[in-house]
PDB file of N, CA and C in Angstrom:
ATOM      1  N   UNK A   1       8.903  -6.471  -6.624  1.00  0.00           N
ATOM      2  CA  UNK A   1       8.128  -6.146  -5.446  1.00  0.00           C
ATOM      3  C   UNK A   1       8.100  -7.334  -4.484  1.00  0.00           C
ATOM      4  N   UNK A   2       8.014  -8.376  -5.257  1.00  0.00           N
ATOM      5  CA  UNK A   2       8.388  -9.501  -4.338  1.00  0.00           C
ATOM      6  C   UNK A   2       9.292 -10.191  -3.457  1.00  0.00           C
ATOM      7  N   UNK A   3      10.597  -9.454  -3.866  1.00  0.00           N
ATOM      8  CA  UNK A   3      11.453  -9.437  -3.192  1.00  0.00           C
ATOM      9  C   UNK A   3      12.036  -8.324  -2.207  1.00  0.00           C
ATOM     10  N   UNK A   4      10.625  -7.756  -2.025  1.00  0.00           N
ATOM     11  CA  UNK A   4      11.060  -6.621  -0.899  1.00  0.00           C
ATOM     12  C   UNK A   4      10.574  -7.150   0.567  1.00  0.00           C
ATOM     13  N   UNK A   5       9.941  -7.946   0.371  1.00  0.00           N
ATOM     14  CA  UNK A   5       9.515  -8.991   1.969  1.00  0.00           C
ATOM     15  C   UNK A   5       9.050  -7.897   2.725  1.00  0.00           C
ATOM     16  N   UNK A   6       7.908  -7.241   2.106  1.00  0.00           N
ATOM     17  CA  UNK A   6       7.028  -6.110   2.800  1.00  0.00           C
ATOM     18  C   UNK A   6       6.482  -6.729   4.193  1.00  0.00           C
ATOM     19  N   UNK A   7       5.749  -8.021   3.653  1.00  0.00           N
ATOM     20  CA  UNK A   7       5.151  -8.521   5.319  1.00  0.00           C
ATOM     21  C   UNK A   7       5.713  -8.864   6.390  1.00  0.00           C
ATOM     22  N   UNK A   8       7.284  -9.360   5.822  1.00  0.00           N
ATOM     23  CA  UNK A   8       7.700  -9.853   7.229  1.00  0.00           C
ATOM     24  C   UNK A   8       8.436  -8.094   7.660  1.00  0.00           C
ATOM     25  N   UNK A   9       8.656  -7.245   7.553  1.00  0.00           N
ATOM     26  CA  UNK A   9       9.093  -5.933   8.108  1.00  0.00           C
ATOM     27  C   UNK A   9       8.400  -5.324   9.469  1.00  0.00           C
ATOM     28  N   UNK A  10       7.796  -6.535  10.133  1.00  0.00           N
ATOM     29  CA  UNK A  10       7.288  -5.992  11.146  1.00  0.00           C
ATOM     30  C   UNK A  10       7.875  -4.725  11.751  1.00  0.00           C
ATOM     31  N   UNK A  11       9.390  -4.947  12.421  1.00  0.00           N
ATOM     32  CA  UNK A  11       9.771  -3.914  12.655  1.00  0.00           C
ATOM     33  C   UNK A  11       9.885  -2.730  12.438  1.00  0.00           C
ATOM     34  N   UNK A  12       9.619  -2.167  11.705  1.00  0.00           N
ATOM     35  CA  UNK A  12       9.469  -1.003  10.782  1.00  0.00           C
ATOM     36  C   UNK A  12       8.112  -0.332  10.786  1.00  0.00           C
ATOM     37  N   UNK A  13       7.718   0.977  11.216  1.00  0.00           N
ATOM     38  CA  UNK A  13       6.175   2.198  11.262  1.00  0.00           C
ATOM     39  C   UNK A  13       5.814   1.964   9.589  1.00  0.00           C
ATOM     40  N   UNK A  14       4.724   2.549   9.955  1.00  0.00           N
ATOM     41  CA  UNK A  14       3.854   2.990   8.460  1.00  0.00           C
ATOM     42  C   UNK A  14       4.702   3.712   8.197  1.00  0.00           C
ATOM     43  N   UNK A  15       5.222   4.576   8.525  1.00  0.00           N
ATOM     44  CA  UNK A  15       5.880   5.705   7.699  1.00  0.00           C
ATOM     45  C   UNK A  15       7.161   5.452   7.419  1.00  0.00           C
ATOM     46  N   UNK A  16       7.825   4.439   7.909  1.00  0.00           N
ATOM     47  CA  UNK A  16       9.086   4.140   7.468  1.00  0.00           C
ATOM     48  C   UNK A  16       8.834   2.495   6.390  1.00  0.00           C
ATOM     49  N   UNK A  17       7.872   2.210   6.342  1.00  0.00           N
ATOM     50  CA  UNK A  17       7.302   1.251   5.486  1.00  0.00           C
ATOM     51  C   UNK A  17       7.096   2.269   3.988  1.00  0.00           C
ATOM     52  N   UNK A  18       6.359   3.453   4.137  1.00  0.00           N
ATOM     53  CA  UNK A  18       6.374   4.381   3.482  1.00  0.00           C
ATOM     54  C   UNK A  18       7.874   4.943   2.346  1.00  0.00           C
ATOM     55  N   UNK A  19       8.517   5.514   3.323  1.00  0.00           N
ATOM     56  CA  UNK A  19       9.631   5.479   3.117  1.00  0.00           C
ATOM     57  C   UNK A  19      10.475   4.609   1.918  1.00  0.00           C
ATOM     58  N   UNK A  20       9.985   3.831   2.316  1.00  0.00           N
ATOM     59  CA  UNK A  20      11.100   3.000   1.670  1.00  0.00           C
ATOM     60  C   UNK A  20      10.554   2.384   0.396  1.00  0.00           C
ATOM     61  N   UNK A  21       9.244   2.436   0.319  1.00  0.00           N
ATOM     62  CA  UNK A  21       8.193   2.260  -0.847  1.00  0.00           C
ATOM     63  C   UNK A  21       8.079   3.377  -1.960  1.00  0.00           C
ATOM     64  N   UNK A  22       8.307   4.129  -1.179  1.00  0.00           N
ATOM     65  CA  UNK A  22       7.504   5.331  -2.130  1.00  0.00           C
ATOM     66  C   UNK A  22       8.136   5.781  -3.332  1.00  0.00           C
ATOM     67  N   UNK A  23       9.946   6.153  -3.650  1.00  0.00           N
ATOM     68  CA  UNK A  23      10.516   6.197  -4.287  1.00  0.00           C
ATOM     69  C   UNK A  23      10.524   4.980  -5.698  1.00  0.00           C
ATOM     70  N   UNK A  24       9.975   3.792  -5.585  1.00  0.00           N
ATOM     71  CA  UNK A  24      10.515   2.981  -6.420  1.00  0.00           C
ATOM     72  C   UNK A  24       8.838   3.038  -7.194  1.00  0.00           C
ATOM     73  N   UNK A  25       7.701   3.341  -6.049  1.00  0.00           N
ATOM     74  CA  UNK A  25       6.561   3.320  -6.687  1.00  0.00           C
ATOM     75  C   UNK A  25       6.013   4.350  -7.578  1.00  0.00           C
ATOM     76  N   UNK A  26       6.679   6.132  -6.867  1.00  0.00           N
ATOM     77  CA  UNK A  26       6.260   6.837  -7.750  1.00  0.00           C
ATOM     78  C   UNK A  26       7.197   6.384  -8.779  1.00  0.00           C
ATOM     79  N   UNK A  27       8.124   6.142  -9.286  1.00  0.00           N
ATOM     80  CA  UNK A  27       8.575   5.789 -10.251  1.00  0.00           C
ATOM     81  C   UNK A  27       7.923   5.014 -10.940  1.00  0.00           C
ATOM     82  N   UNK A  28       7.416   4.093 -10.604  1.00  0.00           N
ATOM     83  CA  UNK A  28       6.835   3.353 -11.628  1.00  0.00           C
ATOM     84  C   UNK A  28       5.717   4.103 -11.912  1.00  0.00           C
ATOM     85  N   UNK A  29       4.904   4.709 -11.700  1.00  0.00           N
ATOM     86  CA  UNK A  29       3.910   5.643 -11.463  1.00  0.00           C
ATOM     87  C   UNK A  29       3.665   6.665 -12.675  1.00  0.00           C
ATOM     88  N   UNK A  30       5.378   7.129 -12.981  1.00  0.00           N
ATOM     89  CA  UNK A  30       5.780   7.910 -13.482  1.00  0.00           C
ATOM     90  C   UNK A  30       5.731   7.176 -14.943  1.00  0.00           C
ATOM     91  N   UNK A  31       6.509   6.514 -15.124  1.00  0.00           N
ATOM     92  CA  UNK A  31       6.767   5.941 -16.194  1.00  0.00           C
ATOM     93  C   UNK A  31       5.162   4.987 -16.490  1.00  0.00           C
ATOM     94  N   UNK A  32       4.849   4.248 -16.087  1.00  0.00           N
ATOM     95  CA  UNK A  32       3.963   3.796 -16.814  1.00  0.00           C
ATOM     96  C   UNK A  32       2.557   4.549 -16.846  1.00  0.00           C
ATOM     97  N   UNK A  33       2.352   5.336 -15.539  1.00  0.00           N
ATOM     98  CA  UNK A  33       0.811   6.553 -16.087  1.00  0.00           C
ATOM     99  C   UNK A  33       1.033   7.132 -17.100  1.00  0.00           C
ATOM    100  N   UNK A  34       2.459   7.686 -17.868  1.00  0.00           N
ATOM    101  CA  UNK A  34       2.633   8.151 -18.866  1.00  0.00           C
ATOM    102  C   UNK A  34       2.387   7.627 -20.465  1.00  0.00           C
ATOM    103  N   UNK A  35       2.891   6.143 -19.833  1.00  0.00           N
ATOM    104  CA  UNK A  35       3.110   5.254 -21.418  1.00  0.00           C
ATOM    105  C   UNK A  35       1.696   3.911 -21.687  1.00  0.00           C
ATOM    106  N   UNK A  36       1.811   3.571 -19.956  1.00  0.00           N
ATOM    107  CA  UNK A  36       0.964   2.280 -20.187  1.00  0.00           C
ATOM    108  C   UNK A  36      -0.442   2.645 -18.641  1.00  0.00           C
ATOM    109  N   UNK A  37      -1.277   3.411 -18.459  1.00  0.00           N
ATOM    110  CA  UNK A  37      -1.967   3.437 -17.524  1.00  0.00           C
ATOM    111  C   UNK A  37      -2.433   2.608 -17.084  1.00  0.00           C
ATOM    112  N   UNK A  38      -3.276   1.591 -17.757  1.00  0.00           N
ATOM    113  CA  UNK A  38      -4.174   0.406 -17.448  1.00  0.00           C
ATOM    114  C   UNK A  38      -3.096  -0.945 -16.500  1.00  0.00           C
ATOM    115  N   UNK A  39      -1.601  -0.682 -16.937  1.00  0.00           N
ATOM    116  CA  UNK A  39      -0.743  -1.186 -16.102  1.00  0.00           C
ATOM    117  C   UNK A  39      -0.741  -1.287 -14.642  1.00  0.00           C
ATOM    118  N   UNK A  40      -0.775  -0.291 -14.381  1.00  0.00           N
ATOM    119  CA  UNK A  40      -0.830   0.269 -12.985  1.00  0.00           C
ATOM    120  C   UNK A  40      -2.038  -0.565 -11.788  1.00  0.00           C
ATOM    121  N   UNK A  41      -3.455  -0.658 -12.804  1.00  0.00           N
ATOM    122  CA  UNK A  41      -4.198  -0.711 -11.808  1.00  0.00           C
ATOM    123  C   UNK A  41      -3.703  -2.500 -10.567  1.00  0.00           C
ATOM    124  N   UNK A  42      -3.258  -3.802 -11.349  1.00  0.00           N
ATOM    125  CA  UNK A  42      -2.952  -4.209 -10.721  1.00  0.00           C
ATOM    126  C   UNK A  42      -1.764  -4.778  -9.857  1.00  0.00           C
ATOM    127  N   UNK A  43      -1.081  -3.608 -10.181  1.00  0.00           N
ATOM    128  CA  UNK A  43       0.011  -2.992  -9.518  1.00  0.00           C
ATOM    129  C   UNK A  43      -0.234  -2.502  -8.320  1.00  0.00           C
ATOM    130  N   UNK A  44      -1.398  -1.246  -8.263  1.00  0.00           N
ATOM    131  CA  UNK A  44      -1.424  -0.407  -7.301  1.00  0.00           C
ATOM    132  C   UNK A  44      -2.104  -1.774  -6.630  1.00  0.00           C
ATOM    133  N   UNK A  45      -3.254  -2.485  -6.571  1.00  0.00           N
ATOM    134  CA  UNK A  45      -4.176  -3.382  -5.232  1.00  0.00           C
ATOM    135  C   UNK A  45      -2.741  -4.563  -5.050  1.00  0.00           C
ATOM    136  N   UNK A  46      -1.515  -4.543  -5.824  1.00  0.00           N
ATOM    137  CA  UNK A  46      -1.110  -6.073  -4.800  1.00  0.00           C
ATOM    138  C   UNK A  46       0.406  -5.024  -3.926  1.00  0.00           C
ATOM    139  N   UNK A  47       0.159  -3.754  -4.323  1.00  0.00           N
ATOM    140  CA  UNK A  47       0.918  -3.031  -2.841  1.00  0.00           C
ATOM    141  C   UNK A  47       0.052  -3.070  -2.283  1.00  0.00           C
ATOM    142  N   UNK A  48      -1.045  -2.604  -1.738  1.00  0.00           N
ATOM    143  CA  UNK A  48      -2.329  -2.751  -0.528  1.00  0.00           C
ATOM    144  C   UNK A  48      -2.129  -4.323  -0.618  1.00  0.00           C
ATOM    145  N   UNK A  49      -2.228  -5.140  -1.118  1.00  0.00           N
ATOM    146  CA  UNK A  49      -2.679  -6.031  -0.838  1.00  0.00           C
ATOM    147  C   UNK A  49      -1.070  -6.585  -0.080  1.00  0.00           C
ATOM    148  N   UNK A  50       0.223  -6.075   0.084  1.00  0.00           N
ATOM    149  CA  UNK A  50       1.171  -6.393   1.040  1.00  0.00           C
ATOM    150  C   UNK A  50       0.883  -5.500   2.237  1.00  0.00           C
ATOM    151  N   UNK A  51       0.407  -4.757   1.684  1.00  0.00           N
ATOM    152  CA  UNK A  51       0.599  -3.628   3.086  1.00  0.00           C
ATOM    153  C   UNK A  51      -0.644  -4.408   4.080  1.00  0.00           C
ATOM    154  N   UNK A  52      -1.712  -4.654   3.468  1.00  0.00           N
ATOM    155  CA  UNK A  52      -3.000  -5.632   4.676  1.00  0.00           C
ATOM    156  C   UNK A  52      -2.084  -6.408   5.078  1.00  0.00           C
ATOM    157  N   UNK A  53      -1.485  -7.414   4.120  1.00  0.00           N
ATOM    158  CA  UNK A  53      -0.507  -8.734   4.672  1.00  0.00           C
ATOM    159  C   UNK A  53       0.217  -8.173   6.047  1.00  0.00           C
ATOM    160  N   UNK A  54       1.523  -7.194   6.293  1.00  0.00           N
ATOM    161  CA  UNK A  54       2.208  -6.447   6.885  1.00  0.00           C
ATOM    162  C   UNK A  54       0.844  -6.398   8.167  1.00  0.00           C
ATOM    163  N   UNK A  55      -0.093  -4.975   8.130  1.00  0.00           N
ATOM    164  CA  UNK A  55      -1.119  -5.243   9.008  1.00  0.00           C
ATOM    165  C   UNK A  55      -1.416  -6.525   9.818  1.00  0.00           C
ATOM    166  N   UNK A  56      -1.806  -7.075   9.122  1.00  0.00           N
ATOM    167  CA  UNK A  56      -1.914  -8.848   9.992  1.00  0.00           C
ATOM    168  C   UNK A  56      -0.822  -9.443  10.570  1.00  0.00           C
ATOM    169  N   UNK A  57       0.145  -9.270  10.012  1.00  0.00           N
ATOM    170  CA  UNK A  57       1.276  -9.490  10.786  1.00  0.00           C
ATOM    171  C   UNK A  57       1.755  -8.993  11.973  1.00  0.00           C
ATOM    172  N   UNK A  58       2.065  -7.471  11.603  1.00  0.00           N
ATOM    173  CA  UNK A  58       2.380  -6.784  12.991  1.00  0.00           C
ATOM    174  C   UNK A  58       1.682  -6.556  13.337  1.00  0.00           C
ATOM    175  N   UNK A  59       0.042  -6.452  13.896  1.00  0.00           N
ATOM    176  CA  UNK A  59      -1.017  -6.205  14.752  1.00  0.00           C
ATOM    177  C   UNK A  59      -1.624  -7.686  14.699  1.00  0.00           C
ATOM    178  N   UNK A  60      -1.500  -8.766  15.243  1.00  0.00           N
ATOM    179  CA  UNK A  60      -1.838  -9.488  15.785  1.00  0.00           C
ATOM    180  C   UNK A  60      -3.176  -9.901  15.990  1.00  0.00           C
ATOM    181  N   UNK A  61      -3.709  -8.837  17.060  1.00  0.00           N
ATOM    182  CA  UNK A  61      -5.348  -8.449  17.214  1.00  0.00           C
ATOM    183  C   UNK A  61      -5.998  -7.962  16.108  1.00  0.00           C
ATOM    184  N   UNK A  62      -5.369  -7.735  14.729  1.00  0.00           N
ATOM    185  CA  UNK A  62      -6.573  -7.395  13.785  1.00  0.00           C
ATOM    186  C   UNK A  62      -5.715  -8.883  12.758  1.00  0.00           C
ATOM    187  N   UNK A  63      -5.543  -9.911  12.834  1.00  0.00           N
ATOM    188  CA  UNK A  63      -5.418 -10.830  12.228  1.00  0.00           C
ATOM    189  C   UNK A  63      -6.303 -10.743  11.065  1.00  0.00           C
ATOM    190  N   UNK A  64      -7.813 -11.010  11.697  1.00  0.00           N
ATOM    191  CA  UNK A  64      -8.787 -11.168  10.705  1.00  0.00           C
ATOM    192  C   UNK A  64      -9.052  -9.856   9.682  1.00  0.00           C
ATOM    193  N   UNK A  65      -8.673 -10.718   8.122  1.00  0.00           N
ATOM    194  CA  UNK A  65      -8.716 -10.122   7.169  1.00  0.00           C
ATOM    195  C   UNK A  65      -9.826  -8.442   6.965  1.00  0.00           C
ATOM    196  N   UNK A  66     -10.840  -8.933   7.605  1.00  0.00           N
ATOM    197  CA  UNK A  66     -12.079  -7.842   7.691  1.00  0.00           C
ATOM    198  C   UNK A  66     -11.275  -6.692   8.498  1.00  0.00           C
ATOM    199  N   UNK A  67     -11.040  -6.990   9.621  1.00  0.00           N
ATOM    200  CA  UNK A  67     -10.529  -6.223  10.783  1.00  0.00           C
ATOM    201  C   UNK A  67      -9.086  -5.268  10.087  1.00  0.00           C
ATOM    202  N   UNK A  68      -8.414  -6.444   9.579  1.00  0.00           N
ATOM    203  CA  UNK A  68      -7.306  -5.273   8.915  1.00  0.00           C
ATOM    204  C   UNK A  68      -7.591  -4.230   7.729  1.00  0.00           C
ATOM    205  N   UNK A  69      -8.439  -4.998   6.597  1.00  0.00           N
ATOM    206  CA  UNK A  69      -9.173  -4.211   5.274  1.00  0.00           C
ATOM    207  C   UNK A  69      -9.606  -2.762   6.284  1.00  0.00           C
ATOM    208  N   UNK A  70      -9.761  -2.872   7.159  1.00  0.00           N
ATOM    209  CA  UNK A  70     -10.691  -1.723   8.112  1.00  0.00           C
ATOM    210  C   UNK A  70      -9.794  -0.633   8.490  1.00  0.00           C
ATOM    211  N   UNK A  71      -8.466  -0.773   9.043  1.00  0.00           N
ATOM    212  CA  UNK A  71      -7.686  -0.600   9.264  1.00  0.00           C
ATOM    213  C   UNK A  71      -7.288   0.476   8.336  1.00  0.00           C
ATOM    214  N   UNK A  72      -6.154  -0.688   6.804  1.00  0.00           N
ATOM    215  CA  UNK A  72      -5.734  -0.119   6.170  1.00  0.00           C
ATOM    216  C   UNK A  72      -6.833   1.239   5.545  1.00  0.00           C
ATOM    217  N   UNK A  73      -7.932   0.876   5.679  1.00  0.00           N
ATOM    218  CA  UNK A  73      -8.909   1.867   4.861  1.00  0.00           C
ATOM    219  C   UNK A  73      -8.988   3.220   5.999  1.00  0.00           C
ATOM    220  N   UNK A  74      -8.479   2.717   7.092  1.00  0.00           N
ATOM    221  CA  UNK A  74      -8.867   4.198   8.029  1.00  0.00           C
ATOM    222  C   UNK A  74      -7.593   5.361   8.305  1.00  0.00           C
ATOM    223  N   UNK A  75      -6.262   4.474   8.040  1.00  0.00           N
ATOM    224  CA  UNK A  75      -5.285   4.901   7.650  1.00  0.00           C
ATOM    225  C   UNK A  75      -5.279   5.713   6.247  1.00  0.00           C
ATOM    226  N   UNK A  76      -5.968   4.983   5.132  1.00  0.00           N
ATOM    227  CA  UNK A  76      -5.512   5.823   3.908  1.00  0.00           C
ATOM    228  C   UNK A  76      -6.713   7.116   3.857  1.00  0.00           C
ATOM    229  N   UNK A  77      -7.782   7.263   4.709  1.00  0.00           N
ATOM    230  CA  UNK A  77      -8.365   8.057   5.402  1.00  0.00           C
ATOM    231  C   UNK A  77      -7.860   9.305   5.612  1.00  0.00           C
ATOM    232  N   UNK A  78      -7.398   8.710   7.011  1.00  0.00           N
ATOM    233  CA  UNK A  78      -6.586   9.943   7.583  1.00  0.00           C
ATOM    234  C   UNK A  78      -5.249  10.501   6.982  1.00  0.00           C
ATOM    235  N   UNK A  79      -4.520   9.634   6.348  1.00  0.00           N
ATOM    236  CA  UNK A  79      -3.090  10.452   5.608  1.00  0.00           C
ATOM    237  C   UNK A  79      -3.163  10.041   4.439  1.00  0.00           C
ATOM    238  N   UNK A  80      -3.409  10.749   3.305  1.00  0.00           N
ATOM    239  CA  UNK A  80      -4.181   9.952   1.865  1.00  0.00           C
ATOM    240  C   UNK A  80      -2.891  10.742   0.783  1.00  0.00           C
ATOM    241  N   UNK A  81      -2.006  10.660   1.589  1.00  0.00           N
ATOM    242  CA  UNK A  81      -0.869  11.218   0.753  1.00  0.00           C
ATOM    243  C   UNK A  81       0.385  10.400   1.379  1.00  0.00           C
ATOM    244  N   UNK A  82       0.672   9.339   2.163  1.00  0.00           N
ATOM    245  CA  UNK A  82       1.171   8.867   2.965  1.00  0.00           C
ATOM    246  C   UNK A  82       1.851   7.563   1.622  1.00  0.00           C
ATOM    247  N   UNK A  83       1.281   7.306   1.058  1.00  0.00           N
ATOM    248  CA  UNK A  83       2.066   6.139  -0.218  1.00  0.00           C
ATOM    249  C   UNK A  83       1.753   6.740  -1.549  1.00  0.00           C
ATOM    250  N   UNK A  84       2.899   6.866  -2.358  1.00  0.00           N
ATOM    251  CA  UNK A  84       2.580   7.360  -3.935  1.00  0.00           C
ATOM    252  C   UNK A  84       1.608   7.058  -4.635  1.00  0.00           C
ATOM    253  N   UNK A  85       1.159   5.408  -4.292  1.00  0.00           N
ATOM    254  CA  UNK A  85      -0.131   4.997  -5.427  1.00  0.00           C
ATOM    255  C   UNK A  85      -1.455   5.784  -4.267  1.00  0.00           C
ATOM    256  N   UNK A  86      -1.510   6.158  -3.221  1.00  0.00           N
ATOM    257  CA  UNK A  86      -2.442   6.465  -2.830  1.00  0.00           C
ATOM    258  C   UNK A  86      -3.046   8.111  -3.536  1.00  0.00           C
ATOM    259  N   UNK A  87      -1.917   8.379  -3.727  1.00  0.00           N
ATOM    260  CA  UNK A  87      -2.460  10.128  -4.251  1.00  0.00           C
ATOM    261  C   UNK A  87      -2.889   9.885  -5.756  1.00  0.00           C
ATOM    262  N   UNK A  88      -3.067   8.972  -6.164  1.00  0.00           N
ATOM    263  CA  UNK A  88      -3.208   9.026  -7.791  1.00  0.00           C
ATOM    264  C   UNK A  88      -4.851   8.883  -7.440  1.00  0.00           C
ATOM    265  N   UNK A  89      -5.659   8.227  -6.480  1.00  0.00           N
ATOM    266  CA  UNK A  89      -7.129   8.352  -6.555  1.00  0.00           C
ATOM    267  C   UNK A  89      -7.517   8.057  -4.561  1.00  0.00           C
ATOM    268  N   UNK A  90      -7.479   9.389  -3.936  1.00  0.00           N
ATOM    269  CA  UNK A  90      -7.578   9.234  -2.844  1.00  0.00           C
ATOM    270  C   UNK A  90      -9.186   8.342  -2.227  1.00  0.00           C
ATOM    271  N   UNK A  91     -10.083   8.411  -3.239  1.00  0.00           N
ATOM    272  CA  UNK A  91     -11.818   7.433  -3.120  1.00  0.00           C
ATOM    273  C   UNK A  91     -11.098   6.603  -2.857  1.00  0.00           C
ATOM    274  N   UNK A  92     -10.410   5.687  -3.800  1.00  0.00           N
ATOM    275  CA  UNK A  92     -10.271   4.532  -4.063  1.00  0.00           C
ATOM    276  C   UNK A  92      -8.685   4.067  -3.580  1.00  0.00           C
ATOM    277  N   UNK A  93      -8.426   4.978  -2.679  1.00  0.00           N
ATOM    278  CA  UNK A  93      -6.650   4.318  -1.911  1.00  0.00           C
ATOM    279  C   UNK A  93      -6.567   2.850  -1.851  1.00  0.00           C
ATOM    280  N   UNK A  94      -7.373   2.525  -0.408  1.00  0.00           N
ATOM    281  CA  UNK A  94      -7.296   1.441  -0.083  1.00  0.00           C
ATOM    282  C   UNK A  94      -8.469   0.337  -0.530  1.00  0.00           C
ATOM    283  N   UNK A  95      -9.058   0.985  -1.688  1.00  0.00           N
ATOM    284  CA  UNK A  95     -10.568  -0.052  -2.056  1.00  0.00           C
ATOM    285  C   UNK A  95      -9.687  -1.169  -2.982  1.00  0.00           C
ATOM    286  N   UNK A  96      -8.676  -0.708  -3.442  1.00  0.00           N
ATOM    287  CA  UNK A  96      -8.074  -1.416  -4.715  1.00  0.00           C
ATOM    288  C   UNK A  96      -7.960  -2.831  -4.014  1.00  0.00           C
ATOM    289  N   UNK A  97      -8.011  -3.217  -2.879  1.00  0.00           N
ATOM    290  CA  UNK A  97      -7.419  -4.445  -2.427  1.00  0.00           C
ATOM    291  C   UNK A  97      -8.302  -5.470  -2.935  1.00  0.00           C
TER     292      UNK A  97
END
């Protein structure tokens, strides 16, 4: 995951950030909700926790950490099916951070 350089992708929408996430995550998703669950959980908060990074990056004006947490949380809001780890507990999408 670390070598997917999520934050610097400015160029790139939520949904093509999406995109390109989603396949490798439901997979893991797949395989370890099945075998190892408790795996997952800090798995799922350090994707949010690139995707805030990403946020701060390409929006500028929400730099501050508060301002983006706000953000990402109003996004996983409104499209709560929009990233694979988000549909596994739509309460808690973006709380995991």
């Amino acid at each position: 995951m670390r070598g997917w350089h999520l934050h610097t992708r400015t160029d790139l929408t939520f949904q093509e950030l999406a995109r390109r996430v989603n396949p490798k995550v439901a997979g893991w998703i797949n395989y370890y909700g099945r075998f190892r669950p408790w795996e997952l959980i800090p798995l799922l908060a350090r994707i949010n926790t690139y995707l805030l990074r990403w946020i701060r990056k390409k929006y500028k004006r929400l730099a501050a950490k508060r301002k983006a947490l706000a953000k990402l949380q109003e996004i996983a809001r409104r499209y709560p099916r929009m990233f694979a780890h988000w549909r596994l507990s739509p309460s808690q999408s973006a709380v995991l951070v």
